[in-house]
N, C-alpha and C. Protein backbone atom coordinates (compact mmCIF):
# COMPACT_ATOMS: atom_id res chain seq x y z
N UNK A 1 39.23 47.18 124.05
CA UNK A 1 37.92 47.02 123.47
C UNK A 1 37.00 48.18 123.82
N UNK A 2 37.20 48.94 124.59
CA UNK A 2 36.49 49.77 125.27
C UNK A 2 36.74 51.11 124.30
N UNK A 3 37.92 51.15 123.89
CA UNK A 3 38.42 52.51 122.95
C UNK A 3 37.73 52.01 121.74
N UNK A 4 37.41 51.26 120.79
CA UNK A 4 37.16 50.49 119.88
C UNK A 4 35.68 50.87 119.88
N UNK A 5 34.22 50.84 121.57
CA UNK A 5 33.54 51.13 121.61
C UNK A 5 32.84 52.72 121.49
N UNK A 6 34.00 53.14 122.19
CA UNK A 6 33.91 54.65 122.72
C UNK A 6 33.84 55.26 120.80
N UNK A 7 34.73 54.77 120.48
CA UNK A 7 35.15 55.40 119.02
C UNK A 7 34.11 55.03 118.02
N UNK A 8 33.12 53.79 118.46
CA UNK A 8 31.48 53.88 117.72
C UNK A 8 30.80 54.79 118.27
N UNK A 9 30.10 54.81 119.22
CA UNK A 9 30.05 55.70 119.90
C UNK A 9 29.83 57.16 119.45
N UNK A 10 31.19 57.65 119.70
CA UNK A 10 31.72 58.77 118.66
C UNK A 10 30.92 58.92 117.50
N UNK A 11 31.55 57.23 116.29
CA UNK A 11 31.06 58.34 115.02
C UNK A 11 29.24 57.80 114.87
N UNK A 12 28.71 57.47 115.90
CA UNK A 12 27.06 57.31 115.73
C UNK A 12 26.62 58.91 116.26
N UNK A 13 27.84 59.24 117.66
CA UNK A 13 27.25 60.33 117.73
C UNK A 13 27.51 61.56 116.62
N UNK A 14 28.23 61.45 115.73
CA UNK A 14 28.92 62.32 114.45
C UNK A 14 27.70 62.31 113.63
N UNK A 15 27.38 61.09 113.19
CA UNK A 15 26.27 60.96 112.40
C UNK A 15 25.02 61.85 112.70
N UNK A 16 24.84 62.07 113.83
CA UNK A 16 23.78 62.77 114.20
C UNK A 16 23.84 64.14 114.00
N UNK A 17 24.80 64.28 114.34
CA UNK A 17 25.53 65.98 114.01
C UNK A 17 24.92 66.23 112.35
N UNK A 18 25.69 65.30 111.71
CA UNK A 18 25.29 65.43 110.17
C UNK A 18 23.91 65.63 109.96
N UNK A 19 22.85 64.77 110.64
CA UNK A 19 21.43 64.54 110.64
C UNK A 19 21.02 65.93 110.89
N UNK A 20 21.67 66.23 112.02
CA UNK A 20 21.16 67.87 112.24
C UNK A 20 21.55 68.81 111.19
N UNK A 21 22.23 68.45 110.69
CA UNK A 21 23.06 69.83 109.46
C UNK A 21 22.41 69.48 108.50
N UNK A 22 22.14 68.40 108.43
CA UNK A 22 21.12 68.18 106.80
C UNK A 22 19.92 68.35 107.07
N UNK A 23 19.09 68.48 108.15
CA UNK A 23 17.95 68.91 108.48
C UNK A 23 17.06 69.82 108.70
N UNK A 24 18.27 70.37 109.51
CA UNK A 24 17.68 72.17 110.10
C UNK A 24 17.90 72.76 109.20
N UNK A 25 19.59 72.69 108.55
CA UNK A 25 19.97 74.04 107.60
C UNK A 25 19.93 73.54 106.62
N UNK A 26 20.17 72.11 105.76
CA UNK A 26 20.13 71.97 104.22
C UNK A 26 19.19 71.09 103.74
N UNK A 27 18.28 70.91 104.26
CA UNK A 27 16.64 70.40 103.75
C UNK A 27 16.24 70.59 102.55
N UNK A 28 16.59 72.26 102.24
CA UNK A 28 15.79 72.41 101.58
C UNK A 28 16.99 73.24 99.87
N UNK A 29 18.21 72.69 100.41
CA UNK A 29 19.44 72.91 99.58
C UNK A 29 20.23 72.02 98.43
N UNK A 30 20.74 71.93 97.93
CA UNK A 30 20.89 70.71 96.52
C UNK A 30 21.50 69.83 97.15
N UNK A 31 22.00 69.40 98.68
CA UNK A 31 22.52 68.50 99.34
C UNK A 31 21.03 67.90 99.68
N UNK A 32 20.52 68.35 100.42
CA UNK A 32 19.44 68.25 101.53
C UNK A 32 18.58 67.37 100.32
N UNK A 33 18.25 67.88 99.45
CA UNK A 33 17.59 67.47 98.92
C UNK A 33 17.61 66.46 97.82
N UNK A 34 19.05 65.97 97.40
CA UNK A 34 19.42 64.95 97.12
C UNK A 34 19.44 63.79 98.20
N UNK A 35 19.87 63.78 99.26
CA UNK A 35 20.07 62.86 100.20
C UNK A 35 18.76 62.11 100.45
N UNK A 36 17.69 63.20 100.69
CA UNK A 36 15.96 62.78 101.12
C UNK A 36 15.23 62.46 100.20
N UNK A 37 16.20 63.29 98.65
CA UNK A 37 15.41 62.14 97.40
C UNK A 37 13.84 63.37 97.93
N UNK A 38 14.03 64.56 98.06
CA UNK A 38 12.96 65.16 97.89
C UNK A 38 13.06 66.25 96.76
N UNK A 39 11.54 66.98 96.22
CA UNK A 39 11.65 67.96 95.52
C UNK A 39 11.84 69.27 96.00
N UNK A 40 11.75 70.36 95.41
CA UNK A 40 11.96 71.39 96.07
C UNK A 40 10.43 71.92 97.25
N UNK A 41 9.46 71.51 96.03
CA UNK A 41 8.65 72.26 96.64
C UNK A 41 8.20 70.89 98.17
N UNK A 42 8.31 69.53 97.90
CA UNK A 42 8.30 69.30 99.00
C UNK A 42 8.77 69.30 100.34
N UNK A 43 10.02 69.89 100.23
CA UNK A 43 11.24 70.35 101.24
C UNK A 43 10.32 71.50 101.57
N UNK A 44 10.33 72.52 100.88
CA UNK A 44 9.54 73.62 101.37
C UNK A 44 8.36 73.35 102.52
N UNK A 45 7.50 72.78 101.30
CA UNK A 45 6.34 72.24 102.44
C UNK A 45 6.87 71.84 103.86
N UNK A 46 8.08 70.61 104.21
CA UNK A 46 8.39 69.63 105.12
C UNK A 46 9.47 70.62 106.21
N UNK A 47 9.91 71.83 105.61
CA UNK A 47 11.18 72.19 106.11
C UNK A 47 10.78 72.41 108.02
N UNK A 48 9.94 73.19 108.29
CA UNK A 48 9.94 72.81 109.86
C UNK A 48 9.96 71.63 110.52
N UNK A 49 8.93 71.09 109.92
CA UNK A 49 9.22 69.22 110.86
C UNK A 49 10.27 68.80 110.36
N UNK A 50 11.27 68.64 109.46
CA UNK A 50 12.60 68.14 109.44
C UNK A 50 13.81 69.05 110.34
N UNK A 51 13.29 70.40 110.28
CA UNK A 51 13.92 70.98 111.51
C UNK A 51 13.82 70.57 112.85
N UNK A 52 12.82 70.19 113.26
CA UNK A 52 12.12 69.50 114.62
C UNK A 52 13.10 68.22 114.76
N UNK A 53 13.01 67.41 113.62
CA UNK A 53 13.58 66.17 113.34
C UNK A 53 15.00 66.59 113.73
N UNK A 54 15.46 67.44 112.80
CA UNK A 54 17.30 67.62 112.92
C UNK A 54 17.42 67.74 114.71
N UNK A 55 16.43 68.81 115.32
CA UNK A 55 16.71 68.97 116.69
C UNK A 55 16.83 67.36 117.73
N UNK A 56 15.93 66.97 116.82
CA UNK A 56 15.96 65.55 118.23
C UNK A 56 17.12 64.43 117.92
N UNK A 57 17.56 64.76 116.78
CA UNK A 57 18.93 63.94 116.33
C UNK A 57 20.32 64.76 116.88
N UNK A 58 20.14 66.05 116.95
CA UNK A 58 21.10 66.98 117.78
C UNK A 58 20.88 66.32 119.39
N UNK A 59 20.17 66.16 119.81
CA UNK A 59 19.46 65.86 121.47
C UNK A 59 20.22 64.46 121.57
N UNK A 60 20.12 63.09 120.36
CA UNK A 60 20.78 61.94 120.67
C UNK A 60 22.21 62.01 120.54
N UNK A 61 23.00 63.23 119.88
CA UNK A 61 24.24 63.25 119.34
C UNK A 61 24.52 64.18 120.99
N UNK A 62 23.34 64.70 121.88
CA UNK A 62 24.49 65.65 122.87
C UNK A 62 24.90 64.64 123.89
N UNK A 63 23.41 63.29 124.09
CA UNK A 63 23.36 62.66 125.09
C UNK A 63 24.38 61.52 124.85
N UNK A 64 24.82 60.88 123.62
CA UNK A 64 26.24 60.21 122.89
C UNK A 64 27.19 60.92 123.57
N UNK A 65 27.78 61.95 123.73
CA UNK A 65 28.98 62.64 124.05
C UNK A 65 28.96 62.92 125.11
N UNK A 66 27.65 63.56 126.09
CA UNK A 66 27.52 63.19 127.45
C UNK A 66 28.31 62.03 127.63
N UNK A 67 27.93 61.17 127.43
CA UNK A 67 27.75 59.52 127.97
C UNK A 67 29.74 59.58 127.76
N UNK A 68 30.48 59.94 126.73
CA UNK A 68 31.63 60.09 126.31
C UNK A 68 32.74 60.56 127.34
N UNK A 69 32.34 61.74 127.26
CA UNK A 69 32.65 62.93 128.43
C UNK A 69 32.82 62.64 130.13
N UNK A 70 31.39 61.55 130.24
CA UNK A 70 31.08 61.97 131.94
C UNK A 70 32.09 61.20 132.60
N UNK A 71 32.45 61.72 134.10
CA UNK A 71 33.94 60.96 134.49
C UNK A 71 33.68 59.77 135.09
N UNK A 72 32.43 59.24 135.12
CA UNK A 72 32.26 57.85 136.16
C UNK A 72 32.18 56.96 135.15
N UNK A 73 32.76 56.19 134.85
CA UNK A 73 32.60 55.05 133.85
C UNK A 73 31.35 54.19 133.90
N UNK A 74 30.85 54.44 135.16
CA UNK A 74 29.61 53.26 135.11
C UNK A 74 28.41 53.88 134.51
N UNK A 75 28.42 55.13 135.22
CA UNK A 75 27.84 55.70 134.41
C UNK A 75 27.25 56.30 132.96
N UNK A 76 28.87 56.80 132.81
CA UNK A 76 28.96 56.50 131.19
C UNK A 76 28.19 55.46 130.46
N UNK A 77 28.48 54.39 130.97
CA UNK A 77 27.99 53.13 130.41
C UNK A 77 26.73 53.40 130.38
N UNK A 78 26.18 53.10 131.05
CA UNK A 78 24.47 53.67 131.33
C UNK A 78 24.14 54.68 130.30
N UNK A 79 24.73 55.64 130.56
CA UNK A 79 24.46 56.89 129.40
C UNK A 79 24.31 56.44 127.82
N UNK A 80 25.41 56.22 127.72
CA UNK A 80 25.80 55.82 126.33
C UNK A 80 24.90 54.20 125.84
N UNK A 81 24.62 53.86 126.80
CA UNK A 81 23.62 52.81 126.49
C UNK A 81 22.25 52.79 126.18
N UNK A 82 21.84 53.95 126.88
CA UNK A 82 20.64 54.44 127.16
C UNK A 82 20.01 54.93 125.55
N UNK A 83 21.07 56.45 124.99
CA UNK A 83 21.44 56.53 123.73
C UNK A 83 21.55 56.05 122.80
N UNK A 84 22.34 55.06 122.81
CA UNK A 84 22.11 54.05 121.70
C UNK A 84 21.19 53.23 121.30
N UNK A 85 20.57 52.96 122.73
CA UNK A 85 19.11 52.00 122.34
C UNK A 85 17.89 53.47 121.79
N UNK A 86 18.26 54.39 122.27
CA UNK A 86 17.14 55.35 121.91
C UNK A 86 17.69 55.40 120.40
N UNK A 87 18.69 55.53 119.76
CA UNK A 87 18.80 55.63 118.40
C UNK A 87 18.79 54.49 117.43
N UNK A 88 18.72 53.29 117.89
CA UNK A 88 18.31 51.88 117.59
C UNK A 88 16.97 51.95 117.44
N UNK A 89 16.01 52.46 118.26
CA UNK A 89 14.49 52.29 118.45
C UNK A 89 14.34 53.17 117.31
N UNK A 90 14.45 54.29 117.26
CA UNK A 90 14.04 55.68 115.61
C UNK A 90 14.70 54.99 115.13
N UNK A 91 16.12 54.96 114.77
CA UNK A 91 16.14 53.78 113.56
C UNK A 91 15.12 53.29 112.84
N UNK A 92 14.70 52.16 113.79
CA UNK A 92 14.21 50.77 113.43
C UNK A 92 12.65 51.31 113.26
N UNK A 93 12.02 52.10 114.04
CA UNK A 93 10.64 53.15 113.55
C UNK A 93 11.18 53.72 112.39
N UNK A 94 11.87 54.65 111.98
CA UNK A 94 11.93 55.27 110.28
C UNK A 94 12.70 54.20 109.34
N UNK A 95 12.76 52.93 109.92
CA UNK A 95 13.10 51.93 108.74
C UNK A 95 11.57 51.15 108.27
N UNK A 96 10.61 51.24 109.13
CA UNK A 96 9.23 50.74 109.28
C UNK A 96 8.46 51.51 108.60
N UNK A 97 8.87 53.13 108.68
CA UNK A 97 7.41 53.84 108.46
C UNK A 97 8.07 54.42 107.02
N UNK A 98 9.39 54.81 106.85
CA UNK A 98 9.97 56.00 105.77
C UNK A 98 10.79 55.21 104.68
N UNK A 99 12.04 54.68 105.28
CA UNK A 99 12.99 53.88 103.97
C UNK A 99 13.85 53.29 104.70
N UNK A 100 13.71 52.07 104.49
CA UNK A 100 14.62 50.79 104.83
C UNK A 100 16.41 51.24 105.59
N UNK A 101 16.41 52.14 104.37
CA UNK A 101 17.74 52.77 104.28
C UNK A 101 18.45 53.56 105.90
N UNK A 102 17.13 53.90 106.32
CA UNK A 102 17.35 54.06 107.99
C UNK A 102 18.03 53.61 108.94
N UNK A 103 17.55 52.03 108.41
CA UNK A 103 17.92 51.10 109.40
C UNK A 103 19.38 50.81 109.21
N UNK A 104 20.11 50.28 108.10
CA UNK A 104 21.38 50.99 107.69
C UNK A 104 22.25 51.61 108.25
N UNK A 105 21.54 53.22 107.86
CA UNK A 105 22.48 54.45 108.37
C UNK A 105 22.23 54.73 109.63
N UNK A 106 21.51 54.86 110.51
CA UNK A 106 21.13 55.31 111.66
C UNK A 106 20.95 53.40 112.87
N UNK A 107 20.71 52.96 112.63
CA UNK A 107 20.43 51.75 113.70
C UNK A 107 21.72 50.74 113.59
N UNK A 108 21.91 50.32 112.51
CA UNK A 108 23.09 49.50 112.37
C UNK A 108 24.07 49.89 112.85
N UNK A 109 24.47 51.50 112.72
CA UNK A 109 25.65 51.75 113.42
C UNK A 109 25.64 51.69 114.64
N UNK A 110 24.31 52.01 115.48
CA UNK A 110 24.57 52.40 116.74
C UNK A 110 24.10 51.11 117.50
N UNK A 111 23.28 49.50 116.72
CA UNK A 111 23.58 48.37 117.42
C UNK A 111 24.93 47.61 117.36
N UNK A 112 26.12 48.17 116.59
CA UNK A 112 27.54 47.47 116.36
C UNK A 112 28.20 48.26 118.00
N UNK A 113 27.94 49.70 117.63
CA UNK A 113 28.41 50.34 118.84
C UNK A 113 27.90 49.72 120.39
N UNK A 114 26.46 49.59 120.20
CA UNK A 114 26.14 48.69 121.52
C UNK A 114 27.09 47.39 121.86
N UNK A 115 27.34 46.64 120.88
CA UNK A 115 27.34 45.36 120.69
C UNK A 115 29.00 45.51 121.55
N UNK A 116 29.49 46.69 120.94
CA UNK A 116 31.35 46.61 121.45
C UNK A 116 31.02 47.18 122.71
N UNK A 117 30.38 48.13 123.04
CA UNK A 117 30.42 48.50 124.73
C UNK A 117 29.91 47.32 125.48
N UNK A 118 29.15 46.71 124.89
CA UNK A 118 28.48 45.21 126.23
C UNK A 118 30.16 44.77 126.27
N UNK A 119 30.32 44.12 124.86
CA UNK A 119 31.70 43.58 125.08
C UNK A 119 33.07 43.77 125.89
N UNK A 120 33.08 44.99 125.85
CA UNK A 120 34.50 45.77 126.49
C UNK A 120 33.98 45.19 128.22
């Protein structure tokens, strides 16, 4: 159960990776801008603070793989817990303030992932 967790985990921390690649570098690109359902010229306008944004989704995807990586298991736990509730909380804030759809892609995955590490 614990591999099962680790491997949410994983792809919540993957997801973030993506968050960062669609943020920093394709915001303002025919990906970027399909995904955010933005126009061009509003990407333009938005492109630094979604860069800012991509960075702090890079920051939850390093502290995910920390938590992965580190050799004390209890720790780990802690880590990776810590993480996940921090990406549960933005979640559940950009499902409140931006598009439902947040809560979804970004929170749902990473309260299933909680849900299997309590378990394991």
């Amino acid at each position: 159960m614990l591999l099962l967790g680790n491997v949410l985990v994983a792809v919540v921390a993957m997801l973030h990776v993506y968050f960062l690649v669609l943020e920093m570098f394709l915001w303002t690109k025919p990906l970027g801008l399909k995904t955010f359902r933005n126009s061009i010229e509003k990407a333009n306008d938005s492109a630094v603070l979604a860069a800012n944004q991509g960075l702090y989704n890079g920051f939850l995807a390093a502290g995910l793989i920390w938590g992965l990586i580190h050799g004390n298991p209890a720790f780990a736990f802690q880590i990776k817990t810590f993480f996940l509730l921090c990406v549960i909380v933005a979640g559940a804030y950009g499902a409140a303030t931006v598009s439902r759809r947040i809560l979804y892609v970004q929170a749902a995955p990473a309260g299933l992932a909680l849900i299997q590490l309590w378990l394991a």
